[in-house]
Protein backbone atom coordinates (compact mmCIF):
# COMPACT_ATOMS: atom_id res chain seq x y z
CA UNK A 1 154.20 55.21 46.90
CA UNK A 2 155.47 52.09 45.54
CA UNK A 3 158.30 50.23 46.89
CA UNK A 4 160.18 47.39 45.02
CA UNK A 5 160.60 44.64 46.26
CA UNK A 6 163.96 44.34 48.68
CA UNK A 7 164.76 47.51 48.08
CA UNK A 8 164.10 50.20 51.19
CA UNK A 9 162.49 53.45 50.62
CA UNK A 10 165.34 56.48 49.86
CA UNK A 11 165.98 58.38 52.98
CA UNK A 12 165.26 61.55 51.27
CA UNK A 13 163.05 63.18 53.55
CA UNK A 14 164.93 61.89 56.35
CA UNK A 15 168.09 64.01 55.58
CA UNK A 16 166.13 67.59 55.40
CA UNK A 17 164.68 66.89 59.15
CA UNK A 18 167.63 65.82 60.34
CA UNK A 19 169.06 69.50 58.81
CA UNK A 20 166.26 71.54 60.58
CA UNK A 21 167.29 69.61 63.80
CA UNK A 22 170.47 71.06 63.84
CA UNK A 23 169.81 74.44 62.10
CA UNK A 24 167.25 74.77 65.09
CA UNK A 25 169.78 73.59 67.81
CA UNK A 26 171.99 75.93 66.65
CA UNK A 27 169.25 78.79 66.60
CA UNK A 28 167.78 77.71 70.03
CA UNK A 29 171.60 78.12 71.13
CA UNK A 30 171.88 81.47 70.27
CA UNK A 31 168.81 82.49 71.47
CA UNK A 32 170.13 80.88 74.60
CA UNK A 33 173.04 83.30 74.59
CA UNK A 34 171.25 86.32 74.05
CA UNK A 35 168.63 85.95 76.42
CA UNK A 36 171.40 85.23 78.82
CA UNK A 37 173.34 88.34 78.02
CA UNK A 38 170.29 90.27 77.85
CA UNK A 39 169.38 88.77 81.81
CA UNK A 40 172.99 89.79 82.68
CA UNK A 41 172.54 93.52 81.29
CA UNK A 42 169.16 93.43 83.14
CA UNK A 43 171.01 92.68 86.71
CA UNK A 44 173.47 94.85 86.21
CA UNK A 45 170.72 97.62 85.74
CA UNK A 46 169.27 96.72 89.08
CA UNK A 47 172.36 95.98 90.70
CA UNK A 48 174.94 98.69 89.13
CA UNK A 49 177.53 97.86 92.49
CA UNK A 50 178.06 94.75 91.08
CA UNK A 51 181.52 96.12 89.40
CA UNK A 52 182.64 97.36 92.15
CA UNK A 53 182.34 94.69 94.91
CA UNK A 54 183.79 92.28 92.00
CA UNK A 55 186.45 94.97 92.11
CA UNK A 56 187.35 94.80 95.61
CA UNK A 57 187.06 90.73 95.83
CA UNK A 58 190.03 90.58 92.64
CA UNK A 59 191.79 92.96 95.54
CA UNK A 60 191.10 90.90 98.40
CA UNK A 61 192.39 88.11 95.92
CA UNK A 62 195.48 89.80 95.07
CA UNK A 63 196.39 90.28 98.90
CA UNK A 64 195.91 87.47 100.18
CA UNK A 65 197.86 86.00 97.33
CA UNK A 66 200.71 87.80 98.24
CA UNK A 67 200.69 87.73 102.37
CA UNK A 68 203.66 85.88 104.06
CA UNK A 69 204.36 84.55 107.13
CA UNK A 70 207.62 87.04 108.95
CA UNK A 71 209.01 87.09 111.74
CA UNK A 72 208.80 90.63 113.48
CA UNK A 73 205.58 93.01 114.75
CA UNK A 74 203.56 90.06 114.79
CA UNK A 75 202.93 90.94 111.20
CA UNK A 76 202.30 88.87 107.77
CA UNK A 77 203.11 91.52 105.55
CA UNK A 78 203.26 91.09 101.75
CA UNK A 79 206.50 91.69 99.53
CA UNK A 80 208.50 94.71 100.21
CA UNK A 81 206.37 95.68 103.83
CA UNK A 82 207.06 92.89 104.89
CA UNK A 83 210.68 93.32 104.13
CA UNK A 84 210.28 96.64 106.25
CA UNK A 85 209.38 95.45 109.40
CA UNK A 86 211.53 92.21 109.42
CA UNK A 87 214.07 93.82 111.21
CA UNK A 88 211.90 94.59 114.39
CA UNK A 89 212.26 91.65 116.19
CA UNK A 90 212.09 90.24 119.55
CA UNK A 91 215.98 91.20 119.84
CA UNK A 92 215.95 94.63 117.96
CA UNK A 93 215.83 96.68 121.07
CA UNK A 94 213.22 98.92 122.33
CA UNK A 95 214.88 102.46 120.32
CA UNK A 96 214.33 99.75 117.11
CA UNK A 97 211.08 98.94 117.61
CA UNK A 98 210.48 103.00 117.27
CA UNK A 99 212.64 103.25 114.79
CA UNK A 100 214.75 101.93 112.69
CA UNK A 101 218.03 104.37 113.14
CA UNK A 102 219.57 102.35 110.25
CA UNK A 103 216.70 102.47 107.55
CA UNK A 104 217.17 106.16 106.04
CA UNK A 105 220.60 105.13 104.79
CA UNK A 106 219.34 101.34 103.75
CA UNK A 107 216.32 103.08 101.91
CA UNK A 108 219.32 105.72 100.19
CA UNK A 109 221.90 103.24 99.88
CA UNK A 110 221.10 102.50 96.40
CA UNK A 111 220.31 106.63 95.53
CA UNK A 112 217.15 106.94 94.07
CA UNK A 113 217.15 103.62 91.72
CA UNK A 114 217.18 101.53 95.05
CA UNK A 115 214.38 103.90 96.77
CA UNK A 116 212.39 104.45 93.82
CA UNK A 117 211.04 100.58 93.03
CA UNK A 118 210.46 99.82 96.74
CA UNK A 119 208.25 102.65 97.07
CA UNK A 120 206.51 102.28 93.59
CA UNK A 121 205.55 98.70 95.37
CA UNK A 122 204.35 99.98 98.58
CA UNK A 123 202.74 102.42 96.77
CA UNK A 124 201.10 99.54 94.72
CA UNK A 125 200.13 97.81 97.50
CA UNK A 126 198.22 100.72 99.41
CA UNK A 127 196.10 100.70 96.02
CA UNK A 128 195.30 97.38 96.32
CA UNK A 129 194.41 98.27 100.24
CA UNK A 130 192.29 100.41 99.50
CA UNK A 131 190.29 98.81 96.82
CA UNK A 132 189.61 95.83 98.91
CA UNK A 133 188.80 97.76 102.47
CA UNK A 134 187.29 100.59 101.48
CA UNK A 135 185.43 100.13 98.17
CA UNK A 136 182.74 97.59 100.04
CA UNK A 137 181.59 100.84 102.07
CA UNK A 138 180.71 102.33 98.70
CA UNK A 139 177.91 101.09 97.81
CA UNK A 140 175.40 103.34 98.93
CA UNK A 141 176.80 105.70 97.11
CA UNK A 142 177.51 103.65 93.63
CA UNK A 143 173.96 102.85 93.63
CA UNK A 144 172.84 106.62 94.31
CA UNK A 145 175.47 107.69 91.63
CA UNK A 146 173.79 105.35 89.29
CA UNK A 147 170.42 105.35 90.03
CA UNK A 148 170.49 109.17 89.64
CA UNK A 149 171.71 109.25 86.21
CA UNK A 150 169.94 108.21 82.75
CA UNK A 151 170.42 104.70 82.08
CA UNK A 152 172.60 105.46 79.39
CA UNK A 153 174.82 106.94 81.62
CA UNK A 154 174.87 104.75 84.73
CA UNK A 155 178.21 103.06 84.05
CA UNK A 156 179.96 106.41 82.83
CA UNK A 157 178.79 107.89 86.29
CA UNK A 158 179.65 105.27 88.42
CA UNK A 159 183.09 104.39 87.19
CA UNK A 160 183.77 108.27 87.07
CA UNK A 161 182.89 108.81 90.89
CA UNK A 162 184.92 105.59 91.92
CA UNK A 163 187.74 107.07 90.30
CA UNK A 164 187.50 110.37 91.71
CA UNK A 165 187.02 108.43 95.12
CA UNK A 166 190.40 106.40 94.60
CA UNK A 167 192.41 109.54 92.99
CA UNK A 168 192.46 111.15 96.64
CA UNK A 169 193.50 107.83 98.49
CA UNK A 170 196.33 107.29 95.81
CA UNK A 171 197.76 110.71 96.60
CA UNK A 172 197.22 110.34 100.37
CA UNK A 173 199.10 106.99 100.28
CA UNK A 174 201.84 108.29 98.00
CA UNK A 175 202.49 110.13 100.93
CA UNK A 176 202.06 107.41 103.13
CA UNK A 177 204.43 105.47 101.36
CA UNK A 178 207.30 107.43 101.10
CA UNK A 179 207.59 108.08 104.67
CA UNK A 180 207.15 104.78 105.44
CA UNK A 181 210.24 104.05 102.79
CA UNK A 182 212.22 106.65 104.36
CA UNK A 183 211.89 106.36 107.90
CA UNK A 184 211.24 102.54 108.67
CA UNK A 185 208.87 103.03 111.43
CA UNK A 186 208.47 100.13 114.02
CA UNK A 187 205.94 98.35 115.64
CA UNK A 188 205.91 101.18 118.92
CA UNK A 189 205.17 103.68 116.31
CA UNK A 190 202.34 101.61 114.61
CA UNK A 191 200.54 101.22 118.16
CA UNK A 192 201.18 105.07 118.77
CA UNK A 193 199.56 105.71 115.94
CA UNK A 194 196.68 103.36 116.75
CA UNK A 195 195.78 104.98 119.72
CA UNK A 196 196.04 108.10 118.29
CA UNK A 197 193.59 106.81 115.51
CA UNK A 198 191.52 105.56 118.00
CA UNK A 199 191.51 108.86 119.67
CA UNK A 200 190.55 110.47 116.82
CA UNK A 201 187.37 108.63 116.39
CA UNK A 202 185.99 110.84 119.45
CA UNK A 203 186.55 113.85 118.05
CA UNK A 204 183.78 116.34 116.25
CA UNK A 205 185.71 115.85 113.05
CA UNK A 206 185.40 111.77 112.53
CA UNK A 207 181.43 112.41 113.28
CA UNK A 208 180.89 115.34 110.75
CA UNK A 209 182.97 113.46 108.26
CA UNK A 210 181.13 109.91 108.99
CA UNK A 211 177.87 112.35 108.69
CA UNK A 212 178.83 113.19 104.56
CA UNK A 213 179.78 109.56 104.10
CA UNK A 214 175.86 108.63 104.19
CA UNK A 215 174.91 111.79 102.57
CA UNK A 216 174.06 112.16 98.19
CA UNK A 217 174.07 115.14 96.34
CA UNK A 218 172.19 115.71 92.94
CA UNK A 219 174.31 115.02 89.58
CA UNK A 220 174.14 116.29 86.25
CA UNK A 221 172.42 114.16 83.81
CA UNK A 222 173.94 115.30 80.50
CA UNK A 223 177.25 115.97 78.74
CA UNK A 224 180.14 117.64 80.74
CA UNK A 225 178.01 119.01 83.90
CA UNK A 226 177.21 115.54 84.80
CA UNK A 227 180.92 114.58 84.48
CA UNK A 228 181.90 116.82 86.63
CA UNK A 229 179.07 116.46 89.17
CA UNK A 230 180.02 112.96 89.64
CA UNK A 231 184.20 113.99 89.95
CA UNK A 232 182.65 115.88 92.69
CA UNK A 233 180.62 113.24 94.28
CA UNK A 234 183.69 110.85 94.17
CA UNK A 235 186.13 113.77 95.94
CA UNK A 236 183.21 114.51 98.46
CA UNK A 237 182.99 110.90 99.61
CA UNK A 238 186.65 110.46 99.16
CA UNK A 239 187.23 113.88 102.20
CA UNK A 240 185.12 112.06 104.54
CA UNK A 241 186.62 108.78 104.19
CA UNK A 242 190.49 110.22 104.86
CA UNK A 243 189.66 111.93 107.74
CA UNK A 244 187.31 108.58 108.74
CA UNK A 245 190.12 106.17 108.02
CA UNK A 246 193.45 107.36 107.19
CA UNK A 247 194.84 107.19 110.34
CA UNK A 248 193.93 103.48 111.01
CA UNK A 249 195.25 103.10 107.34
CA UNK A 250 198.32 105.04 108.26
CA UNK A 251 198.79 102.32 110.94
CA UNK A 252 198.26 99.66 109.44
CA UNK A 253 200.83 100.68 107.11
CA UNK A 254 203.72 101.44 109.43
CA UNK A 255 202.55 97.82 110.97
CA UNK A 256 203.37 95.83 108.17
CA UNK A 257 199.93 95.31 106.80
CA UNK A 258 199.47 92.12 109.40
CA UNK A 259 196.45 90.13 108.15
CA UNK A 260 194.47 90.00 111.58
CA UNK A 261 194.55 94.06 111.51
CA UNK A 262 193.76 94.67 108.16
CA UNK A 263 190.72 92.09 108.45
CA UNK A 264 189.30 94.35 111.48
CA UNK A 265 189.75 97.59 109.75
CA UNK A 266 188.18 96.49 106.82
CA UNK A 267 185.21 95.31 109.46
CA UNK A 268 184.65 97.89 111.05
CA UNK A 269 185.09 100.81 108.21
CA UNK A 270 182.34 98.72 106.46
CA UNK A 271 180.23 99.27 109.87
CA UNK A 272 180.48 102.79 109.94
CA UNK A 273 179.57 103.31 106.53
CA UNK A 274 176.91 100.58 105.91
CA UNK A 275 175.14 101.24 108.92
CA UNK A 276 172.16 103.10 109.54
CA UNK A 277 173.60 105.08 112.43
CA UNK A 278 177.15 105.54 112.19
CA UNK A 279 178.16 107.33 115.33
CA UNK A 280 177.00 104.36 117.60
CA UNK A 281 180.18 102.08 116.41
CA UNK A 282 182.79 105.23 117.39
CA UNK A 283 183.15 104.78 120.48
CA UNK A 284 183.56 100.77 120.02
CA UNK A 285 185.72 101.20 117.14
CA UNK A 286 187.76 103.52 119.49
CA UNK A 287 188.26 100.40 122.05
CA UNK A 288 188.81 98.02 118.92
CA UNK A 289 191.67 100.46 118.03
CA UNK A 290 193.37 100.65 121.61
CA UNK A 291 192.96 96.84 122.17
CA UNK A 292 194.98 96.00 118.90
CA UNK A 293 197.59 98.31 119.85
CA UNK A 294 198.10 96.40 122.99
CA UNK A 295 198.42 93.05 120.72
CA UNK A 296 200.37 94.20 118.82
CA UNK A 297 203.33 95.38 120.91
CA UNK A 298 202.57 92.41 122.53
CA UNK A 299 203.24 89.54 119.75
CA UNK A 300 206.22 91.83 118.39
């Protein structure tokens, strides 16, 4: 090719390349996307619990978000518990510290538009309990419920048998909740109810019931039959872990969710249910249960 004189050669084939550079930066980003999408779906396959512990760390999240320091029950209690068990302190008396004698007409004062939203926010908050302590014991499970289904259907199973798991809990602590609205209990009646949690523990009941929290049963693998097999798994696990842990629940509850407590009953209810061989934490989780009783009458 000639060139005149002075004159520089035409960038022509200069523009073009510079064209493909970006067409295949742009392509080279996409396949950058979907082969990072496509790792993602890949973990998820192997790890289907993935959901679930991200579940329970947005709960953990939420809770600690919301904890307070108050005076009372040695307690830092979030929103409206907290607001319960303010009155219980070190002057309230020891018929107080049973029981508030003033709380069934301060729930009532209001009728049932002033009882309604308090208990709608306990209520709340025993969801958010229960997501973040007990769904990290789950995971045995979520990966049997999801590992025993088509791959198609892992995610259906598994969110169906978490809900089924949560449904009971949520009607348990409705319960829970309203008493706990009504009656005001105070720190004497959270340590009773310690020890007798911690009593419990001993019992043939708590080792039966820690027994089905490591066991699977077989699911369905198509249509309706595997729906309901996995509502069934959920409600199976969700028995065993009441009678397990409601009681320490129950207490921790009528406490004023203090942060210390709820920390070791998440510990140790992930113990018993990760472990290998669940009945050799009873009797320490028995002790656990009497010593915090004893600290917490203490710092009230």
């Amino acid at each position: 090719m000639t060139v005149a004189a002075g004159r520089p050669p035409r960038p022509a084939a200069v523009r073009p390349a510079a064209h493909g550079l970006r067409v295949r930066g742009a392509a080279g980003h996409g396949r950058g996307v979907r082969a990072a999408g496509t790792e993602a779906r890949r973990f998820l396959g192997r790890h289907p619990e993935w959901p679930v512990l991200l579940a329970a760390a947005a709960a953990w999240v939420a809770l600690l978000g919301s904890w307070s320091p108050t005076s009372g029950a040695g307690a830092s209690g979030p929103g409206p518990a907290a607001g319960h068990h303010a009155l219980q302190g070190a002057g309230a008396g020891w018929s107080s510290a049973w029981l508030d004698p003033a709380a069934p007409a301060t729930g009532w004062a209001d009728g049932i538009h002033g009882f309604v939203p308090g208990a709608a926010a306990d209520w709340g908050h025993w969801g958010l309990m229960v997501v973040a302590m007990m769904l990290p014991g789950l995971v045995p499970s979520v990966r049997h419920a999801a590992f025993a289904s088509p791959r198609r259907r892992r995610h259906r199973t598994t969110a169906t048998f978490v809900a089924a798991y949560l449904a009971l809990w949520m009607v348990v602590g409705l319960g829970v909740t309203f008493v706990v609205g009504l009656l005001r209990p105070g720190v004497m009646a959270a340590a009773a109810v310690l020890v007798a949690a911690s009593a419990w523990q001993l019992t043939p009941v708590v080792r039966r019931a820690l027994a089905r929290c490591h066991r699977s049963v077989p699911l369905g693998v198509e249509g309706r039959p595997a729906d309901v097999a996995a509502l069934r798994f959920g409600w199976f696990h969700a028995r065993a872990c009441v009678l397990t842990c409601a009681p320490f629940m129950v207490a921790l509850t009528f406490a004023g969710h203090p942060l210390w407590l709820t920390l070791g009953i998440a510990t140790v209810t992930c113990l018993q249910k990760l472990g290998t061989d669940a009945e050799r934490w009873v009797h320490p989780v028995a002790v656990l249960g009497v010593l915090s009783a004893v600290v917490l009458v203490g710092t009230s």
